[in-house]
N, C-alpha and C. Protein backbone atom coordinates (compact mmCIF):
# COMPACT_ATOMS: atom_id res chain seq x y z
N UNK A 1 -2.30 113.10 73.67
CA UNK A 1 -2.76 113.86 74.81
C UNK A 1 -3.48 115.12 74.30
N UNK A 2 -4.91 115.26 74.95
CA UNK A 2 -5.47 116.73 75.01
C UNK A 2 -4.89 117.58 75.25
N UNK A 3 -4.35 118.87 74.09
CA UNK A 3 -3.50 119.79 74.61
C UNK A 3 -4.27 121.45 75.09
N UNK A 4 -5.19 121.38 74.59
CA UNK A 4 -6.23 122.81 74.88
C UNK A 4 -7.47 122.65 73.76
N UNK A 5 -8.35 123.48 74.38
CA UNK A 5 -9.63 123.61 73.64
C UNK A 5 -8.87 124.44 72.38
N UNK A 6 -9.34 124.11 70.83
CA UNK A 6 -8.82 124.46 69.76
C UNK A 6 -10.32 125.51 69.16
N UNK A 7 -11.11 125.08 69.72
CA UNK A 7 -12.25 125.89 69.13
C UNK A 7 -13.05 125.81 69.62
N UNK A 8 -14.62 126.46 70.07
CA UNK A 8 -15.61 126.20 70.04
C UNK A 8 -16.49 126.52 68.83
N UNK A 9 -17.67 125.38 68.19
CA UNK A 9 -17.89 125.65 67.34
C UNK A 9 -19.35 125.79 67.00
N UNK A 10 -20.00 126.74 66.49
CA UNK A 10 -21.47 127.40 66.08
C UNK A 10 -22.47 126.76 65.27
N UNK A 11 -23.35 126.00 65.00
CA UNK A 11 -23.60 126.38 63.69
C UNK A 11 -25.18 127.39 63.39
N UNK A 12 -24.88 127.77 62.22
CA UNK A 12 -25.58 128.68 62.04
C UNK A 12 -25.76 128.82 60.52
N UNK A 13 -27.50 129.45 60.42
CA UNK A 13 -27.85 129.21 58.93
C UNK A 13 -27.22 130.43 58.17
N UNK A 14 -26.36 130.93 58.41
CA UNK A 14 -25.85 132.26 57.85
C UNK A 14 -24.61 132.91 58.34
N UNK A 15 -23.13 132.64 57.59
CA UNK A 15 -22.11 133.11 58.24
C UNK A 15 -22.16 134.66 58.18
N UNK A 16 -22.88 135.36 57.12
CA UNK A 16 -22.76 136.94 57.40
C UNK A 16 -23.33 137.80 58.41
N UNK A 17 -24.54 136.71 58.80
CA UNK A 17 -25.16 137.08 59.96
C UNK A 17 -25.02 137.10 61.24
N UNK A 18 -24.25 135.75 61.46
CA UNK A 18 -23.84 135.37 62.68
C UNK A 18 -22.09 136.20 62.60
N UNK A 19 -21.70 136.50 61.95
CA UNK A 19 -20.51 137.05 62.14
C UNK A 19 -20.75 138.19 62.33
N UNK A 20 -21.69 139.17 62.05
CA UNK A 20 -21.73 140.60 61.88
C UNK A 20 -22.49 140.62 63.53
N UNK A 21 -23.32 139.74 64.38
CA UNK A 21 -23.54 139.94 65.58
C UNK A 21 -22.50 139.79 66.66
N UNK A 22 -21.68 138.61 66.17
CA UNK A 22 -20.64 138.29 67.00
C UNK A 22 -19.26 139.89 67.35
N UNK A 23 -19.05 140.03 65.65
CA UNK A 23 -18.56 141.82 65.59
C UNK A 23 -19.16 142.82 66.56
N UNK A 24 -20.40 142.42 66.35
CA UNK A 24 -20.86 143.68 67.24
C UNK A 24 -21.03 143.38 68.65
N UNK A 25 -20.92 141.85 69.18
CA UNK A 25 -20.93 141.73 70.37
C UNK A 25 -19.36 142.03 71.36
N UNK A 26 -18.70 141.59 70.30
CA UNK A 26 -16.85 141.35 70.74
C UNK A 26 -16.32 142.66 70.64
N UNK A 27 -16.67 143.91 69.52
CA UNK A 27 -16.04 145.11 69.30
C UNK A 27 -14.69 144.76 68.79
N UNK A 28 -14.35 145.74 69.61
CA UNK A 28 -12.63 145.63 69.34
C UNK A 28 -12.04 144.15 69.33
N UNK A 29 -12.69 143.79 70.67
CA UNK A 29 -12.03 142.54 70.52
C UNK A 29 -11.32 141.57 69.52
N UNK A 30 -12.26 141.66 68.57
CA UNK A 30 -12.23 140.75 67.35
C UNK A 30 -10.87 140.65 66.52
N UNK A 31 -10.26 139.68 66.48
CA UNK A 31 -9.00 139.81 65.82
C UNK A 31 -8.97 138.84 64.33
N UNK A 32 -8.69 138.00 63.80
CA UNK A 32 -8.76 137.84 62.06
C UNK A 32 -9.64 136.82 62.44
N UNK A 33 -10.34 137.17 61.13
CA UNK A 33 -11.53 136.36 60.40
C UNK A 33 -10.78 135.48 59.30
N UNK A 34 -11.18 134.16 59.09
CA UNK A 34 -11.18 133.68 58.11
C UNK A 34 -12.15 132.90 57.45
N UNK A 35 -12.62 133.01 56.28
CA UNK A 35 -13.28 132.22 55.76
C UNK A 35 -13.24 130.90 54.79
N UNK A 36 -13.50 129.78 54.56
CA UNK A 36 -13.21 129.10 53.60
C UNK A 36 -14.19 128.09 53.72
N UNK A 37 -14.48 127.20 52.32
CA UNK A 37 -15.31 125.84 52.12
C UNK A 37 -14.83 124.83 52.41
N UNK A 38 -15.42 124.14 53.00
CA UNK A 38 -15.29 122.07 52.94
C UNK A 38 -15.87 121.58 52.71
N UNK A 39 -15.37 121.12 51.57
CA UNK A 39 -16.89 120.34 50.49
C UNK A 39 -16.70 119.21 50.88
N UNK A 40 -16.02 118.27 51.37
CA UNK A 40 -15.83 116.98 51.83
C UNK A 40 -16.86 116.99 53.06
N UNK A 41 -17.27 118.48 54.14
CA UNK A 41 -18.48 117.88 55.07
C UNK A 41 -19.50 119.25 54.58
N UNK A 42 -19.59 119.34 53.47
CA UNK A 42 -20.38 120.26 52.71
C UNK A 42 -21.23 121.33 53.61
N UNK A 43 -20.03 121.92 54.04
CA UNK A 43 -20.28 123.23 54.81
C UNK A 43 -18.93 124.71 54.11
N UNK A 44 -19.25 126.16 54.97
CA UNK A 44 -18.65 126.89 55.01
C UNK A 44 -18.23 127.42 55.93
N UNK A 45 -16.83 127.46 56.58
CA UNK A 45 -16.70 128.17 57.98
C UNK A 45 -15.87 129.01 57.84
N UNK A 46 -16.28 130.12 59.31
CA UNK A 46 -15.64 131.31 59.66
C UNK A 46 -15.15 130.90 60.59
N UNK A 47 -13.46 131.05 61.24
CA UNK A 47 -13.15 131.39 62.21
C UNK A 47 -12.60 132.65 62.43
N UNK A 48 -13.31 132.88 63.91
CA UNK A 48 -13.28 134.30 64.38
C UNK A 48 -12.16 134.26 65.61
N UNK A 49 -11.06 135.30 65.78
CA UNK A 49 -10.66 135.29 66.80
C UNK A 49 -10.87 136.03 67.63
N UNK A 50 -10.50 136.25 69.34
CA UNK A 50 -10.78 136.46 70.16
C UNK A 50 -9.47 136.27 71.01
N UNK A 51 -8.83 136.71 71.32
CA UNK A 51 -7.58 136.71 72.34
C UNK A 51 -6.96 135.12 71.30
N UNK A 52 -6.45 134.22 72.64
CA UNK A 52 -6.18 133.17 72.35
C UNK A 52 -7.31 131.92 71.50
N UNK A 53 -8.30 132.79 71.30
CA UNK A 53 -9.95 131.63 71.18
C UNK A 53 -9.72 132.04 69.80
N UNK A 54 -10.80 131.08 69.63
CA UNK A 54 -11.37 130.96 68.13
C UNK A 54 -13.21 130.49 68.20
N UNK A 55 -13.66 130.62 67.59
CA UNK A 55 -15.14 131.05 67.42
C UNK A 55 -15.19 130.11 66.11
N UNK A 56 -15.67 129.02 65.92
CA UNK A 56 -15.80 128.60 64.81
C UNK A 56 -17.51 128.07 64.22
N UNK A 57 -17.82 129.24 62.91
CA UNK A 57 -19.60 129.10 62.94
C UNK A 57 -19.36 128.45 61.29
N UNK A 58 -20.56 127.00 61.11
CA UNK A 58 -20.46 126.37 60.52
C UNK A 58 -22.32 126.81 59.28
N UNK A 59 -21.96 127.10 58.65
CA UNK A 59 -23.01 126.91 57.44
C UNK A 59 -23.08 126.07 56.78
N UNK A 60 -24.47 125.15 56.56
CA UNK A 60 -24.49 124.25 55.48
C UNK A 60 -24.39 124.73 53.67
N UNK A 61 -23.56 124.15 53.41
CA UNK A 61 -23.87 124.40 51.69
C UNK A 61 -24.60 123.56 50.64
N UNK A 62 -25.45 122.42 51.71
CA UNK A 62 -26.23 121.29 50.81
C UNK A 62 -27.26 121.14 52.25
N UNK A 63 -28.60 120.79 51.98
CA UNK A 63 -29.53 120.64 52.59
C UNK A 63 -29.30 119.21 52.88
N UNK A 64 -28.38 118.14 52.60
CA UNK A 64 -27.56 116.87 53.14
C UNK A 64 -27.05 116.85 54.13
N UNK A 65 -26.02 118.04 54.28
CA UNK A 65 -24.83 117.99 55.28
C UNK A 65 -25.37 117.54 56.83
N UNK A 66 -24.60 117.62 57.56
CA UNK A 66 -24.36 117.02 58.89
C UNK A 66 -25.05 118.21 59.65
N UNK A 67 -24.53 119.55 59.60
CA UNK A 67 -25.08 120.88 59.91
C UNK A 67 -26.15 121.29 59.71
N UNK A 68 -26.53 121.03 57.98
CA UNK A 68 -28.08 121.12 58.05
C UNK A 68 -29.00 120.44 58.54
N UNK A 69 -28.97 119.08 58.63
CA UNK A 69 -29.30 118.29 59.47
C UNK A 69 -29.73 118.63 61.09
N UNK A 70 -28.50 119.19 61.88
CA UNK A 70 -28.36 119.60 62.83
C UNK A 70 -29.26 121.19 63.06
N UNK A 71 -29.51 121.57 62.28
CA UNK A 71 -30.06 123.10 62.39
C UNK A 71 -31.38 122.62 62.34
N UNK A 72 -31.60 121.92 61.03
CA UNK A 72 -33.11 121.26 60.96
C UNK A 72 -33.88 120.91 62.67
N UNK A 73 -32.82 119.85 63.10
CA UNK A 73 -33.37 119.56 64.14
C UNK A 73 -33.56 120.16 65.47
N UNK A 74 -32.32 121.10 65.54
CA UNK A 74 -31.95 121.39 66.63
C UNK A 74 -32.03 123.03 66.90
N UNK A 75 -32.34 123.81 65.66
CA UNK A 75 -31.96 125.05 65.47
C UNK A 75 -30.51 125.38 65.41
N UNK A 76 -30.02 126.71 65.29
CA UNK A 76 -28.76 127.23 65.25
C UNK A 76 -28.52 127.22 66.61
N UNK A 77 -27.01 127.04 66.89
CA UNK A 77 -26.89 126.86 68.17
C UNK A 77 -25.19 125.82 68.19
N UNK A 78 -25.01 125.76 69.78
CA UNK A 78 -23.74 125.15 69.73
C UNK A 78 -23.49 123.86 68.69
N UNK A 79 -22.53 123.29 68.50
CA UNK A 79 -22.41 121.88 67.19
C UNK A 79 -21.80 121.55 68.08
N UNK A 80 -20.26 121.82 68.31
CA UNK A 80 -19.20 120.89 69.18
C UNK A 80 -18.18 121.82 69.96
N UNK A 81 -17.65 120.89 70.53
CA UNK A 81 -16.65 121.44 71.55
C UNK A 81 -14.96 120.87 71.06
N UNK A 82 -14.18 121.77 70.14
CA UNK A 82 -12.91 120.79 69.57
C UNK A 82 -11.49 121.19 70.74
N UNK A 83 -10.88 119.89 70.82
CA UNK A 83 -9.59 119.49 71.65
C UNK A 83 -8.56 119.69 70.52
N UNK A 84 -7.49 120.59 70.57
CA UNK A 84 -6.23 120.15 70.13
C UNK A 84 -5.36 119.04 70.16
N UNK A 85 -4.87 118.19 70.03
CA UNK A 85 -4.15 116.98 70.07
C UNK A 85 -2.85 117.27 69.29
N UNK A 86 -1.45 116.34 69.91
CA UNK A 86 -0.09 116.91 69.08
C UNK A 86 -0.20 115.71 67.95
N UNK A 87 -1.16 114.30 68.23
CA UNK A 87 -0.85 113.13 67.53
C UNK A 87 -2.11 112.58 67.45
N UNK A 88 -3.06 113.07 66.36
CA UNK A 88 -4.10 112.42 66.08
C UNK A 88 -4.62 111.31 65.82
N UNK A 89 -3.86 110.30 65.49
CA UNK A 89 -3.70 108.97 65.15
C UNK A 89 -3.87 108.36 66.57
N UNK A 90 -2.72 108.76 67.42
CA UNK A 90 -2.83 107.82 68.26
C UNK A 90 -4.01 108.42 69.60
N UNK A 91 -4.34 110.14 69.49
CA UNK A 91 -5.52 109.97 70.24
C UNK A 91 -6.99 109.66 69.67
N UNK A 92 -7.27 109.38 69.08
CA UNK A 92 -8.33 108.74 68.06
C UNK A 92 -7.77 107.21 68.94
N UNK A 93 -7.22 106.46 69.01
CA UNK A 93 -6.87 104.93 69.29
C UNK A 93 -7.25 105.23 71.01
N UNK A 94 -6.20 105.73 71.81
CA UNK A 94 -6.36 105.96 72.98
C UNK A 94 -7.45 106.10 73.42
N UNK A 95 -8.53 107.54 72.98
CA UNK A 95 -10.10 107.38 73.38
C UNK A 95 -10.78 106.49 73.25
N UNK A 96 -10.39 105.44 72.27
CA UNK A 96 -11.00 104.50 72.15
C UNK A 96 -10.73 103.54 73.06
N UNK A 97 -9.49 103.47 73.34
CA UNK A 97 -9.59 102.40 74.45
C UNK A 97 -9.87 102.64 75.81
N UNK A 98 -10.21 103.77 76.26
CA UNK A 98 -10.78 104.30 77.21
C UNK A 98 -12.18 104.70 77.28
N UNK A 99 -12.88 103.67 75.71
CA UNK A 99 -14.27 103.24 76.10
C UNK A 99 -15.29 104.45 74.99
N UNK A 100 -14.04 105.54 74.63
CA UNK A 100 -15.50 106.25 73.49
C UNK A 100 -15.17 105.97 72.11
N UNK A 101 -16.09 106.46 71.73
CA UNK A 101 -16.74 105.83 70.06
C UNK A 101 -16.14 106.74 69.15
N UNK A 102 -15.02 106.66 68.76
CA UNK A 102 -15.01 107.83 67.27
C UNK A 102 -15.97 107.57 66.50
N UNK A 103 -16.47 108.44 65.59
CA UNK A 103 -17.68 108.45 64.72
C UNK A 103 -16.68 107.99 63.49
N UNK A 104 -15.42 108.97 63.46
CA UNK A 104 -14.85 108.43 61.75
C UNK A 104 -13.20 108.34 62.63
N UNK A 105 -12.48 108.09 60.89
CA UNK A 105 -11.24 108.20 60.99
C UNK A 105 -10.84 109.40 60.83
N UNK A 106 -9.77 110.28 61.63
CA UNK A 106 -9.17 111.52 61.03
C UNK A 106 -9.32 111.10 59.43
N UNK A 107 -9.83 112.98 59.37
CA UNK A 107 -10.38 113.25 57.82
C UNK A 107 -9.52 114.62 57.55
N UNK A 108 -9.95 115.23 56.43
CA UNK A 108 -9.33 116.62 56.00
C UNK A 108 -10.72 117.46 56.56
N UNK A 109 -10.31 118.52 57.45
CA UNK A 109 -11.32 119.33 57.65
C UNK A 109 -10.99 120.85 57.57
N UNK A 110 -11.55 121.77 58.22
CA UNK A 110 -11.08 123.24 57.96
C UNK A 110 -9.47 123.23 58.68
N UNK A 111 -9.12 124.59 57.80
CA UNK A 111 -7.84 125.03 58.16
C UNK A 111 -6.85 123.65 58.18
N UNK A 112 -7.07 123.08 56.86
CA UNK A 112 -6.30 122.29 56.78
C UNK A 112 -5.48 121.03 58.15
N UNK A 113 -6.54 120.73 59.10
CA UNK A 113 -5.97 120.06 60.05
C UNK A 113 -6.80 118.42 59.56
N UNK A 114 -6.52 117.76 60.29
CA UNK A 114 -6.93 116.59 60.67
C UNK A 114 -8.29 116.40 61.60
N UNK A 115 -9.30 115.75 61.15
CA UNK A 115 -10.47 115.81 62.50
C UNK A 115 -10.93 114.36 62.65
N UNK A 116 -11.38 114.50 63.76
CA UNK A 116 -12.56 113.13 63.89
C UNK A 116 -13.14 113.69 65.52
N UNK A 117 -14.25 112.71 64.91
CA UNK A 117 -15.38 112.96 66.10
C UNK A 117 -15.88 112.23 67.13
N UNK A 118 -16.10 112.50 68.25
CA UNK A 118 -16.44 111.52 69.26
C UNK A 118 -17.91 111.11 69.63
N UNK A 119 -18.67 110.00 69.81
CA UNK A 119 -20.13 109.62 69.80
C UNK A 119 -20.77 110.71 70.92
N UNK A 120 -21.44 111.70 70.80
CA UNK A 120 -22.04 112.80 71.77
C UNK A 120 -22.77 111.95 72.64
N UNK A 121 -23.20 110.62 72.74
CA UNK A 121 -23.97 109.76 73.78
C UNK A 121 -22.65 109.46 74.79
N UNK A 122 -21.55 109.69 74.62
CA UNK A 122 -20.85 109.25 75.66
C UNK A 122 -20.74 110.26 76.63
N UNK A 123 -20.51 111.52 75.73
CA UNK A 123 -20.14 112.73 76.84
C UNK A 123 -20.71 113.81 77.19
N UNK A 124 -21.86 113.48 77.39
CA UNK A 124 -22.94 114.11 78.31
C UNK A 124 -23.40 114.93 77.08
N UNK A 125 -23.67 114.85 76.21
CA UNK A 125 -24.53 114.94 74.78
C UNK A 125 -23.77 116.10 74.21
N UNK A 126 -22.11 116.18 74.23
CA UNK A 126 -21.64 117.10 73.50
C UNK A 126 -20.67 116.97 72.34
N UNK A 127 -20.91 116.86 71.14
CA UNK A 127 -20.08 116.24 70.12
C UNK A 127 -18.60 117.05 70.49
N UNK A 128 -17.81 116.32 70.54
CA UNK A 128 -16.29 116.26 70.62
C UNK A 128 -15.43 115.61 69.31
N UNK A 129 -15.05 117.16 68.94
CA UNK A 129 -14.01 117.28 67.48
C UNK A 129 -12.23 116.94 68.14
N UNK A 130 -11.87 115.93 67.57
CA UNK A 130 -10.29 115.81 68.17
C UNK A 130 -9.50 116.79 66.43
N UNK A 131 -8.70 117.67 66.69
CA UNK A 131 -8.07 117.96 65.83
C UNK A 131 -6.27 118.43 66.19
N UNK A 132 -6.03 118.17 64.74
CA UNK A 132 -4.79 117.49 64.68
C UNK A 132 -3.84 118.19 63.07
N UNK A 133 -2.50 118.71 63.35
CA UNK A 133 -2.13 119.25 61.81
C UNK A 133 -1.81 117.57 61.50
N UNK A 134 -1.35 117.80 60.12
CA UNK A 134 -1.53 116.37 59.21
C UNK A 134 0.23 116.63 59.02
N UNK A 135 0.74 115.67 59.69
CA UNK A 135 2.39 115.34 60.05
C UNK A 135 2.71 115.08 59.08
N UNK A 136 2.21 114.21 57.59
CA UNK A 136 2.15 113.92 56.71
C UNK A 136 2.99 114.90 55.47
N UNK A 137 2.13 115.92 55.82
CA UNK A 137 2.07 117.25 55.01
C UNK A 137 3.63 118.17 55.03
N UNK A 138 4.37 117.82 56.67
CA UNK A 138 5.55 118.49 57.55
C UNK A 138 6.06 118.54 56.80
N UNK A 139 7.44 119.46 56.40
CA UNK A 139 8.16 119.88 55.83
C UNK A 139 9.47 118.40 56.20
């Protein structure tokens, strides 16, 4: 089951840039930044917080990636819209049988969770990230 929006996510050709506008748009607001690489979808992301939100802006680190790709075509601008899930496995199966397309299998993505993606032709052209911690990993 969809438990809440986990992120919305940016991409953008420059995390120092797009973070230092977002700072200056949010002010105070702004609560921890984090940064880190995923070389597995050969990008760099910041998440920014915001009350309960998160702000997540994606940089390519290879003129390959999925992002660069996406910037190429599309400019900087929204990427996806991500769902929290308590059981990634089985909502990855479920959407599917309710007719949409995962693109992959839960993978390793930022902040160490679980992701996979949904075909943006199904849902009104907005890529949908299902993410998920990796139960695997549980203590």
């Amino acid at each position: 089951m969809l438990k809440r929006i986990d992120h919305i996510a940016i991409a953008v050709k420059s995390l120092d840039e797009a973070l230092a506008t977002f700072k200056q748009l949010i002010d105070a607001g702004v609560g921890e930044i984090t940064i880190e690489d995923v070389p597995s979808q050969q990008v760099r992301v910041a998440f920014l917080r915001i009350g309960d939100t998160k702000i997540e802006f994606l940089e390519a680190t290879s003129a390959e990636s999925t992002v660069a790709k996406f910037i190429e075509k599309r400019g900087e601008g929204l990427h996806h819209l991500a769902f929290e899930t308590d059981d990634i496995y089985a909502e990855v199966k479920d959407v599917a049988a309710r007719g949409f397309e995962p693109l992959n299998a839960p993978r390793l993505g930022a902040e160490h969770k679980l992701v996979s993606f949904l075909n943006p032709k199904q849902t009104n052209r907005v890529l949908i990230e299902l993410v998920g911690e990796d139960k695997s990993k549980s203590p």
